[in-house]
N, C-alpha and C. Protein backbone atom coordinates (compact mmCIF):
# COMPACT_ATOMS: atom_id res chain seq x y z
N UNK A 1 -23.98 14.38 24.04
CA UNK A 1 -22.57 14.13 24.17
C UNK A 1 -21.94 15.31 24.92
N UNK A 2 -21.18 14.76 26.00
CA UNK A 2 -20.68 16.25 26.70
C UNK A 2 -19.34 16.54 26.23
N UNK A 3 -18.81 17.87 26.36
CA UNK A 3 -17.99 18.44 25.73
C UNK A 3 -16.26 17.56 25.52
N UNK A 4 -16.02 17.22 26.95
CA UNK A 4 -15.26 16.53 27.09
C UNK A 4 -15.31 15.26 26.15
N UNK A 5 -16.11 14.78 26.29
CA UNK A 5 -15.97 13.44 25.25
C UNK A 5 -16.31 14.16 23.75
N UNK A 6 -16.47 14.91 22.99
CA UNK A 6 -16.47 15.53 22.24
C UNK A 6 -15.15 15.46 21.74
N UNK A 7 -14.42 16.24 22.70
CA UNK A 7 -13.31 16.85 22.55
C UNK A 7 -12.13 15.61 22.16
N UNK A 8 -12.52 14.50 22.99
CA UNK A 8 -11.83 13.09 22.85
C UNK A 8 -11.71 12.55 21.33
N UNK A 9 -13.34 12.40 20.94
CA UNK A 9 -13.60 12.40 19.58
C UNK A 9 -12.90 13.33 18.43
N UNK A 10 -12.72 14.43 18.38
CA UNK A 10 -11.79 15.10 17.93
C UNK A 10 -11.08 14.90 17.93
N UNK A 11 -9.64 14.71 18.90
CA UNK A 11 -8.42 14.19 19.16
C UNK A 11 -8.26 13.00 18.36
N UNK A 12 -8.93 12.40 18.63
CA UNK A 12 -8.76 10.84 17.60
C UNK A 12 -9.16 11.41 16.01
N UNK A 13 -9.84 11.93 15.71
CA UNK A 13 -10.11 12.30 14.39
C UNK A 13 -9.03 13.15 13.55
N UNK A 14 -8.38 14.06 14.63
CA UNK A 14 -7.22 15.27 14.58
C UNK A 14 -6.18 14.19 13.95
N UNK A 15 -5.64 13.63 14.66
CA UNK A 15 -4.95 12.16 14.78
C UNK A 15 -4.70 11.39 13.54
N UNK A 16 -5.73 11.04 13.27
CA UNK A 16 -5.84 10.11 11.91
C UNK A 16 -6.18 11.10 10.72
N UNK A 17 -6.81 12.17 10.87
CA UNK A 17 -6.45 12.74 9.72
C UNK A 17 -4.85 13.34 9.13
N UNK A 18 -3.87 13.73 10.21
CA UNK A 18 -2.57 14.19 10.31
C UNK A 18 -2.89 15.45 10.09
N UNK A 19 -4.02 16.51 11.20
CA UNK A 19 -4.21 17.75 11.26
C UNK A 19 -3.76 18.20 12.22
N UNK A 20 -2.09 18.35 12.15
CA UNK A 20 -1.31 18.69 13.75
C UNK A 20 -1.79 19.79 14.25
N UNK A 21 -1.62 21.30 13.80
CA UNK A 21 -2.45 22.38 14.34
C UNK A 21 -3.33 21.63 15.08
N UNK A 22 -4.40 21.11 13.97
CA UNK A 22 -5.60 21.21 15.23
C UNK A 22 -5.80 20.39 15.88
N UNK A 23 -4.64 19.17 16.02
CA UNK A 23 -4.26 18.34 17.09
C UNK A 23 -3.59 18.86 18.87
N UNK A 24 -2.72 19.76 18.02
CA UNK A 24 -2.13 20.70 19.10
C UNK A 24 -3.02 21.40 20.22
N UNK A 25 -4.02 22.19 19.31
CA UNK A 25 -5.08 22.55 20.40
C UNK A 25 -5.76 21.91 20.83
N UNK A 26 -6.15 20.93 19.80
CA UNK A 26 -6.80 20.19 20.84
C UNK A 26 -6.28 19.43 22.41
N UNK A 27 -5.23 19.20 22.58
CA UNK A 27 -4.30 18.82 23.36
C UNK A 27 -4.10 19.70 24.87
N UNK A 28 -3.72 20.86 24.02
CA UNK A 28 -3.53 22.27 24.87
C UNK A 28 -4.84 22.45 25.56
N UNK A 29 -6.51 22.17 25.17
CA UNK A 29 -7.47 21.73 25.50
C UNK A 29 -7.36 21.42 27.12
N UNK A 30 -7.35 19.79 26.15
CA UNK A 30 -7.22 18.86 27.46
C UNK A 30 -6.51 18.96 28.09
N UNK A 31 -5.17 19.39 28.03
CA UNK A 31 -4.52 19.57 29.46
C UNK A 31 -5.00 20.76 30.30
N UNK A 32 -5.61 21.83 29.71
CA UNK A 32 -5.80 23.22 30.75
C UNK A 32 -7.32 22.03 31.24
N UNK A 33 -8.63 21.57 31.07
CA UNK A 33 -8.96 20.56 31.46
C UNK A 33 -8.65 19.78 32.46
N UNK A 34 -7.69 19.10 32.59
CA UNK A 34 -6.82 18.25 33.25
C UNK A 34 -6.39 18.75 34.17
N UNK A 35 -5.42 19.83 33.88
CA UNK A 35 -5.16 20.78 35.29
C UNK A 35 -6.53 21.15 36.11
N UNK A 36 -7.00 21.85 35.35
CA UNK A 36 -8.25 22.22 36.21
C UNK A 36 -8.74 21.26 37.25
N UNK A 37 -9.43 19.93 36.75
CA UNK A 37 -9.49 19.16 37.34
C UNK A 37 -8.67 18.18 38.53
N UNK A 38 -7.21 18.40 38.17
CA UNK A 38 -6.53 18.20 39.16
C UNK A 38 -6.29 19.45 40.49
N UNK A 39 -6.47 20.31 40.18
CA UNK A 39 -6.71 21.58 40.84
C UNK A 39 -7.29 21.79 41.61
N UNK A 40 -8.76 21.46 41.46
CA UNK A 40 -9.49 21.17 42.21
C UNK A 40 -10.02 19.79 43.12
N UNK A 41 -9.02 18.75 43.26
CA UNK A 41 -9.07 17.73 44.23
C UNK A 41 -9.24 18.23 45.56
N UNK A 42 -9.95 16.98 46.23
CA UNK A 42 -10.02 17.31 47.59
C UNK A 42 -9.48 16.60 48.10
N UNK A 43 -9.53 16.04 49.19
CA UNK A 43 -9.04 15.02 50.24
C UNK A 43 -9.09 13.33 49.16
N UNK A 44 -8.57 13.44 48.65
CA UNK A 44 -9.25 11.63 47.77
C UNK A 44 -9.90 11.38 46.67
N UNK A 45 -11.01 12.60 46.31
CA UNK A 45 -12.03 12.74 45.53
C UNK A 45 -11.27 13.21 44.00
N UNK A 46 -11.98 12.55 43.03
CA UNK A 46 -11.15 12.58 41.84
C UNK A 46 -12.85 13.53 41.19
N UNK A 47 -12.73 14.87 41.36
CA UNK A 47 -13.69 15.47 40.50
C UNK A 47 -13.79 15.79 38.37
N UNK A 48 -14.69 15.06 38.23
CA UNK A 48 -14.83 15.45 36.71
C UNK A 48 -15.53 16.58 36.28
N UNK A 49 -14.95 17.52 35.03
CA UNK A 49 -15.45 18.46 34.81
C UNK A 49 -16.62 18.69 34.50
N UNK A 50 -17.72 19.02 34.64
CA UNK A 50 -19.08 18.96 33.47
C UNK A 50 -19.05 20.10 32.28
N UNK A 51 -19.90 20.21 31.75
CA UNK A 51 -19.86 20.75 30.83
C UNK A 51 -19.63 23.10 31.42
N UNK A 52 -20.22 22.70 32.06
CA UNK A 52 -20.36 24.54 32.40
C UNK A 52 -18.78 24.47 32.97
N UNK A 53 -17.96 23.82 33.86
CA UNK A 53 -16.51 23.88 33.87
C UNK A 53 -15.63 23.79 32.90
N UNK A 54 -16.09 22.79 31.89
CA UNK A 54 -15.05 23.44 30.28
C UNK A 54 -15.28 24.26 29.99
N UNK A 55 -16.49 25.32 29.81
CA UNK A 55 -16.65 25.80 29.24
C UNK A 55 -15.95 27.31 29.80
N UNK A 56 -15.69 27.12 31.07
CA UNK A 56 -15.15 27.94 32.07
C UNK A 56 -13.78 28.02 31.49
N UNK A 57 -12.79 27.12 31.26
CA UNK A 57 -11.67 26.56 31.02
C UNK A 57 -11.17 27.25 29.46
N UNK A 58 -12.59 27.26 28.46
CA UNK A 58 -12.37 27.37 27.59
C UNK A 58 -12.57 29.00 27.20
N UNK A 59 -13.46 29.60 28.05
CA UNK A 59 -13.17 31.22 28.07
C UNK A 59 -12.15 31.77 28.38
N UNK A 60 -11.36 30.74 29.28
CA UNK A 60 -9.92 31.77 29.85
C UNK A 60 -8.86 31.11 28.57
N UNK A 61 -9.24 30.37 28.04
CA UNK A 61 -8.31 29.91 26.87
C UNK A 61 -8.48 31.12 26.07
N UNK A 62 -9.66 31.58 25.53
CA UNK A 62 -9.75 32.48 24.55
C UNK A 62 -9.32 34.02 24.66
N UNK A 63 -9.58 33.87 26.41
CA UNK A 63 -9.28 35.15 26.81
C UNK A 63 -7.63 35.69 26.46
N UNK A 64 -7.01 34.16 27.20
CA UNK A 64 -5.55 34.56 27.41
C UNK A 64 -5.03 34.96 26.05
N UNK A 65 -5.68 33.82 24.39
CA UNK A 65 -5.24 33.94 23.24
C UNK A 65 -5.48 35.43 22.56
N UNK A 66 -6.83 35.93 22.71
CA UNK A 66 -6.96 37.43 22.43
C UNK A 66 -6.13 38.55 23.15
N UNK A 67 -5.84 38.25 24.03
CA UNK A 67 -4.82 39.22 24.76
C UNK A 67 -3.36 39.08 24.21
N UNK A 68 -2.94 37.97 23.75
CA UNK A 68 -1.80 37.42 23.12
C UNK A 68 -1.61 37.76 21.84
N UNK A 69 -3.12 37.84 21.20
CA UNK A 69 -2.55 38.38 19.97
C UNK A 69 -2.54 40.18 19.90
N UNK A 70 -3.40 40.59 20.87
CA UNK A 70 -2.77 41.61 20.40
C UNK A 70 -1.43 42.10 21.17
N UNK A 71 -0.58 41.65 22.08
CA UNK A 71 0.17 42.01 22.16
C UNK A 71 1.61 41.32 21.00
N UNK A 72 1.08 39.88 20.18
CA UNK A 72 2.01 39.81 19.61
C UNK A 72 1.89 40.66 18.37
N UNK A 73 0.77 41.58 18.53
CA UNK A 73 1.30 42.57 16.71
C UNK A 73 1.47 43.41 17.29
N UNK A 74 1.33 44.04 18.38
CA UNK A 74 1.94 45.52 18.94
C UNK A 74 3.36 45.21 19.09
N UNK A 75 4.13 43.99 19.00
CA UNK A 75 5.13 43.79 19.31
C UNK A 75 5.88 43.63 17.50
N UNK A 76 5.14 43.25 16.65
CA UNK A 76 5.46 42.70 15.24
C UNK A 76 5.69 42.06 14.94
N UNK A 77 5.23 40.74 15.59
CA UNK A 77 5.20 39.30 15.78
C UNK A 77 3.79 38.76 14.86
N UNK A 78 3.55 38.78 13.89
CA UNK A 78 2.42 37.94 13.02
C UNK A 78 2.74 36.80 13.02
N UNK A 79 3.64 36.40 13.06
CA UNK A 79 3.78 34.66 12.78
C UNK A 79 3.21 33.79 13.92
N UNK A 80 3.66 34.89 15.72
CA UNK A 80 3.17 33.98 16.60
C UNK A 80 1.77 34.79 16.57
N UNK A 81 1.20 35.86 16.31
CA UNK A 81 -0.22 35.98 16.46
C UNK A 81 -1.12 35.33 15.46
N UNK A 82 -0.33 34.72 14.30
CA UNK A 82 -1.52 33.91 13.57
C UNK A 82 -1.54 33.01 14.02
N UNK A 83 -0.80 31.70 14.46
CA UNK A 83 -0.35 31.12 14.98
C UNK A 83 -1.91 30.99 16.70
N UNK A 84 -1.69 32.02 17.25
CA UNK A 84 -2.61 32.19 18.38
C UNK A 84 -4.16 32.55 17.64
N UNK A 85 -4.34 33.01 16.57
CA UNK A 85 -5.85 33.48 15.71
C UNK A 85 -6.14 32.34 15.45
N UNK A 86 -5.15 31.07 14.78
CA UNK A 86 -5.78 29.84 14.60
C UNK A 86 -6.06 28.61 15.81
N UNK A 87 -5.57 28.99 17.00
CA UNK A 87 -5.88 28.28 18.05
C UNK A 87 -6.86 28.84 18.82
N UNK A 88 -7.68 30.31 18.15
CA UNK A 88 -8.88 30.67 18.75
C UNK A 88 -9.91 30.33 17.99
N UNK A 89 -9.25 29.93 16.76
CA UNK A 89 -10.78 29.75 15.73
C UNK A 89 -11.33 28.01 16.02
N UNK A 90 -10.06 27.33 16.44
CA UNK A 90 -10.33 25.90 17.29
C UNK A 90 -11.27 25.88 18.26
N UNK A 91 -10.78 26.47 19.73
CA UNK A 91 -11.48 27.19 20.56
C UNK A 91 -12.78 27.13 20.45
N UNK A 92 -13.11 28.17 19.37
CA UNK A 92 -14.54 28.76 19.78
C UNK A 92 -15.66 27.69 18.70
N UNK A 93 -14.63 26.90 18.22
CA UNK A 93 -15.86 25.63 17.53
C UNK A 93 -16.41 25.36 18.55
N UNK A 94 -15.65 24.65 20.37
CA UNK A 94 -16.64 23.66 21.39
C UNK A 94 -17.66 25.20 21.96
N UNK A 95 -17.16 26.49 21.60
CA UNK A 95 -18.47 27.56 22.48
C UNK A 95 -19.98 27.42 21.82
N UNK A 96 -20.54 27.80 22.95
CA UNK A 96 -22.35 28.07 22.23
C UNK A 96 -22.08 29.05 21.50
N UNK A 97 -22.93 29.48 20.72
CA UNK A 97 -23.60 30.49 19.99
C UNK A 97 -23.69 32.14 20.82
N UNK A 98 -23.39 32.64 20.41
CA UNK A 98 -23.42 33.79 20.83
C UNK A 98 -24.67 34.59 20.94
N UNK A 99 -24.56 35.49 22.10
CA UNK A 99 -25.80 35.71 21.82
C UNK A 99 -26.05 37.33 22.23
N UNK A 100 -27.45 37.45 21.02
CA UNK A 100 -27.42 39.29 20.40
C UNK A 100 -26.96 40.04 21.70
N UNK A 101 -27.13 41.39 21.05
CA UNK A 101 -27.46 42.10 22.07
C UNK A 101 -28.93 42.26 22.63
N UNK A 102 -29.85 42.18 21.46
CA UNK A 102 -31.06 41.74 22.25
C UNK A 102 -31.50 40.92 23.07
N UNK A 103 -30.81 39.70 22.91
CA UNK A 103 -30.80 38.51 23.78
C UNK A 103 -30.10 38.75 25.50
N UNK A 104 -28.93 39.51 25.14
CA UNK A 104 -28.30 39.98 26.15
C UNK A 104 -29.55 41.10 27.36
N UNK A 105 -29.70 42.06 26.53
CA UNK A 105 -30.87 42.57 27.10
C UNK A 105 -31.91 41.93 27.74
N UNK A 106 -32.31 41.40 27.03
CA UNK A 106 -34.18 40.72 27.93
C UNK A 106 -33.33 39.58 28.98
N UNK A 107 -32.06 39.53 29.26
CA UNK A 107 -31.51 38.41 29.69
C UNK A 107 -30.85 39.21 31.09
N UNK A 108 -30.29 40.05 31.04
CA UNK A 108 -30.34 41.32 32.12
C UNK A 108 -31.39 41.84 32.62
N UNK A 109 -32.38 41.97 31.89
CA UNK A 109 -33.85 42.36 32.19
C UNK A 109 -34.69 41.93 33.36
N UNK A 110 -34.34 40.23 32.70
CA UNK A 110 -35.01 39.25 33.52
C UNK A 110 -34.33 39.00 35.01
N UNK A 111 -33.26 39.22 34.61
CA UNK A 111 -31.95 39.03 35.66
C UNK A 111 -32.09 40.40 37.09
N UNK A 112 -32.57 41.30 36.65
CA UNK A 112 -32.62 42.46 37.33
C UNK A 112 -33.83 42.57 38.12
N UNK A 113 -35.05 42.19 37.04
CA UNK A 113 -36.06 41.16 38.44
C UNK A 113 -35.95 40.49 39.24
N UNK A 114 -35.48 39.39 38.81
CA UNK A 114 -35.52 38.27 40.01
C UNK A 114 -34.72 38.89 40.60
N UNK A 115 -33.41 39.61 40.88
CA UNK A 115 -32.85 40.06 42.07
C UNK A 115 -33.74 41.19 42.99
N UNK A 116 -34.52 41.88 42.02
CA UNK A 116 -35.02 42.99 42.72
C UNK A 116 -33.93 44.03 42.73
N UNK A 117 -33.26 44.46 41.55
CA UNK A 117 -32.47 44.96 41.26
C UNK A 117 -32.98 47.00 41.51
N UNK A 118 -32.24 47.83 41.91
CA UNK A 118 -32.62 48.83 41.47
C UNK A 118 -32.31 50.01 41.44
N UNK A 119 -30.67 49.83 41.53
CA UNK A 119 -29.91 50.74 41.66
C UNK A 119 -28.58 50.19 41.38
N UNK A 120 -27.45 51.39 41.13
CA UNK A 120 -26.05 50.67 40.98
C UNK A 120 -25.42 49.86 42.26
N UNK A 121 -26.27 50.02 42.99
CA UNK A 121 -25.60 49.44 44.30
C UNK A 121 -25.86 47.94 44.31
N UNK A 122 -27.06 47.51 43.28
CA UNK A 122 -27.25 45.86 43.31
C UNK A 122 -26.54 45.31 42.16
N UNK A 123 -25.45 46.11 41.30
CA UNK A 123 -24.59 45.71 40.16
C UNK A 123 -23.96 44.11 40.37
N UNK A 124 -23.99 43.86 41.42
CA UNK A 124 -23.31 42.40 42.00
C UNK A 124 -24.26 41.41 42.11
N UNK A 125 -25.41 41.93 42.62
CA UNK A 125 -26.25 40.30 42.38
C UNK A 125 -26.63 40.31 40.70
N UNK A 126 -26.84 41.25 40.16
CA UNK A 126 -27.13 41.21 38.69
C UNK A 126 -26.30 40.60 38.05
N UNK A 127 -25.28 41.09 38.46
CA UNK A 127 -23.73 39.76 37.42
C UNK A 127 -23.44 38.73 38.23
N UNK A 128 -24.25 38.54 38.88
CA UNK A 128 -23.67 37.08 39.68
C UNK A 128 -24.64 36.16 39.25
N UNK A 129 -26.15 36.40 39.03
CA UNK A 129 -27.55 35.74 38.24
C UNK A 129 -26.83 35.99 36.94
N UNK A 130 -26.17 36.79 36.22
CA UNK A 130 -25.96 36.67 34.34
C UNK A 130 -25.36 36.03 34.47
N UNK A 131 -24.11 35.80 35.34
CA UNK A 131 -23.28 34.94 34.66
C UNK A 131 -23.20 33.44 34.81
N UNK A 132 -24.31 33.09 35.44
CA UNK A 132 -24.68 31.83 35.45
C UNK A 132 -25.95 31.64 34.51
N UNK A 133 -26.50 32.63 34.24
CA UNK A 133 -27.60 32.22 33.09
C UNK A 133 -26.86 32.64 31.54
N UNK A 134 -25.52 33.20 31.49
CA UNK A 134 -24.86 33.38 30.13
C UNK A 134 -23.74 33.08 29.48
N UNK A 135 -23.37 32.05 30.77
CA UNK A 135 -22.45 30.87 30.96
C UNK A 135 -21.98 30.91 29.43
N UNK A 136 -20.51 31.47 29.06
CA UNK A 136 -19.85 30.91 27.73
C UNK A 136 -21.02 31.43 26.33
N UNK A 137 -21.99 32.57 26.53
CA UNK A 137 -22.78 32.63 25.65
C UNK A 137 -22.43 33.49 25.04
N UNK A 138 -21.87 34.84 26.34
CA UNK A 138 -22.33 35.81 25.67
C UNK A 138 -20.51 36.80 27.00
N UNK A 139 -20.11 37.75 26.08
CA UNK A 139 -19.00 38.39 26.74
C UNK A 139 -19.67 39.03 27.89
N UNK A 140 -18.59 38.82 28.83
CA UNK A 140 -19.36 39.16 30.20
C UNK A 140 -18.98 40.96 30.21
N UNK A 141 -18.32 41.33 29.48
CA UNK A 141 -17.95 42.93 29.60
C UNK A 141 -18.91 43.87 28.59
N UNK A 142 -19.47 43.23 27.55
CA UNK A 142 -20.37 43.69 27.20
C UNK A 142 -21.90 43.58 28.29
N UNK A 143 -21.90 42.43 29.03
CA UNK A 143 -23.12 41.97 29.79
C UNK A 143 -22.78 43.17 30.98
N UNK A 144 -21.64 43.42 31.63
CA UNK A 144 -21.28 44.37 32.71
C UNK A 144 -21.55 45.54 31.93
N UNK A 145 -21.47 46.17 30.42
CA UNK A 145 -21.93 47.53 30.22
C UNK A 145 -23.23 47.76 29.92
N UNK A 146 -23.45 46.56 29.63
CA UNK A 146 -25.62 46.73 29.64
C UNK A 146 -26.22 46.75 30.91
N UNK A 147 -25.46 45.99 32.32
CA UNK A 147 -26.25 46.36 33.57
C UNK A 147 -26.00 47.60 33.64
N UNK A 148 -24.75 48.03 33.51
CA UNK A 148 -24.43 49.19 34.20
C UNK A 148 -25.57 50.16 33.48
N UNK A 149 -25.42 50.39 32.29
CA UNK A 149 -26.93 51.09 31.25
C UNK A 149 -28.19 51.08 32.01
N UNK A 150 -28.58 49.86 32.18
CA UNK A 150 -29.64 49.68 32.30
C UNK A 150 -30.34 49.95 33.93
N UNK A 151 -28.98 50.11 34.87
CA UNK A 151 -29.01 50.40 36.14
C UNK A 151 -28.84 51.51 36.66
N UNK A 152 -28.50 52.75 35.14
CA UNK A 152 -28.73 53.93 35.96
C UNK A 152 -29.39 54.82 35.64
């Protein structure tokens, strides 16, 4: 089942249970979704998202919400940062699994081979191979401080 229709399934379930919160996000979802997809039209072509594009969609969701909350308690706003903590804990139900730092490692490792990696100067093909092999897995700023480690 791909994410999108997942996400459909939810909505209807959100729905009939009368779980507005997590109707709301779910919603807020599908429309950053929706935009996306309208965003990217071409000449006529009506493109659908696959799964590695929600999942795209759904990192900058989490991103924007973690940045939000902490500026709504540096500000002394708890009501709208819980408010944003419970539309990340929605969120990160459709993410994969996270993954170790060990995992991260042998995953840079491998990544630094196949480029033929071997200096800080190849820091760009190394995160350009992770972040298509760690797609939504794994934080890409922790993955950028293990090349950098591991590259000098």
């Amino acid at each position: 089942m791909s994410l999108k229709t997942r996400l459909l399934d939810d909505v209807k379930t959100a729905m009939k249970s009368g779980d507005k919160e997590k109707l709301a996000t779910l919603r807020l979802i599908q429309a950053a979704i929706k935009q996306g997809e309208i965003d990217g039209r071409g000449a006529g072509d009506r493109p659908e998202f696959d799964d590695a594009q929600v999942l795209a969609v759904l990192e900058k969701m989490l991103k924007q919400r973690r940045d939000s909350i902490t500026q709504f308690e540096a500000a002394g706003r708890q009501d709208l940062a819980d408010k944003e903590k419970s539309e990340v804990v929605v969120i990160e139900a459709y993410m994969p699994a996270r993954m170790s730092e060990a995992e991260v490692d042998a995953l840079v490792r491998e990544a630094m081979a196949e480029t033929g990696a071997a200096g800080a100067k190849d820091m760009g093909k190394v995160m350009a191979a992770m972040k298509q092999k760690a797609a939504g897995r794994a934080d890409m700023q922790l993955v950028s401080a293990r090349v950098k480690a591991l590259l000098a």
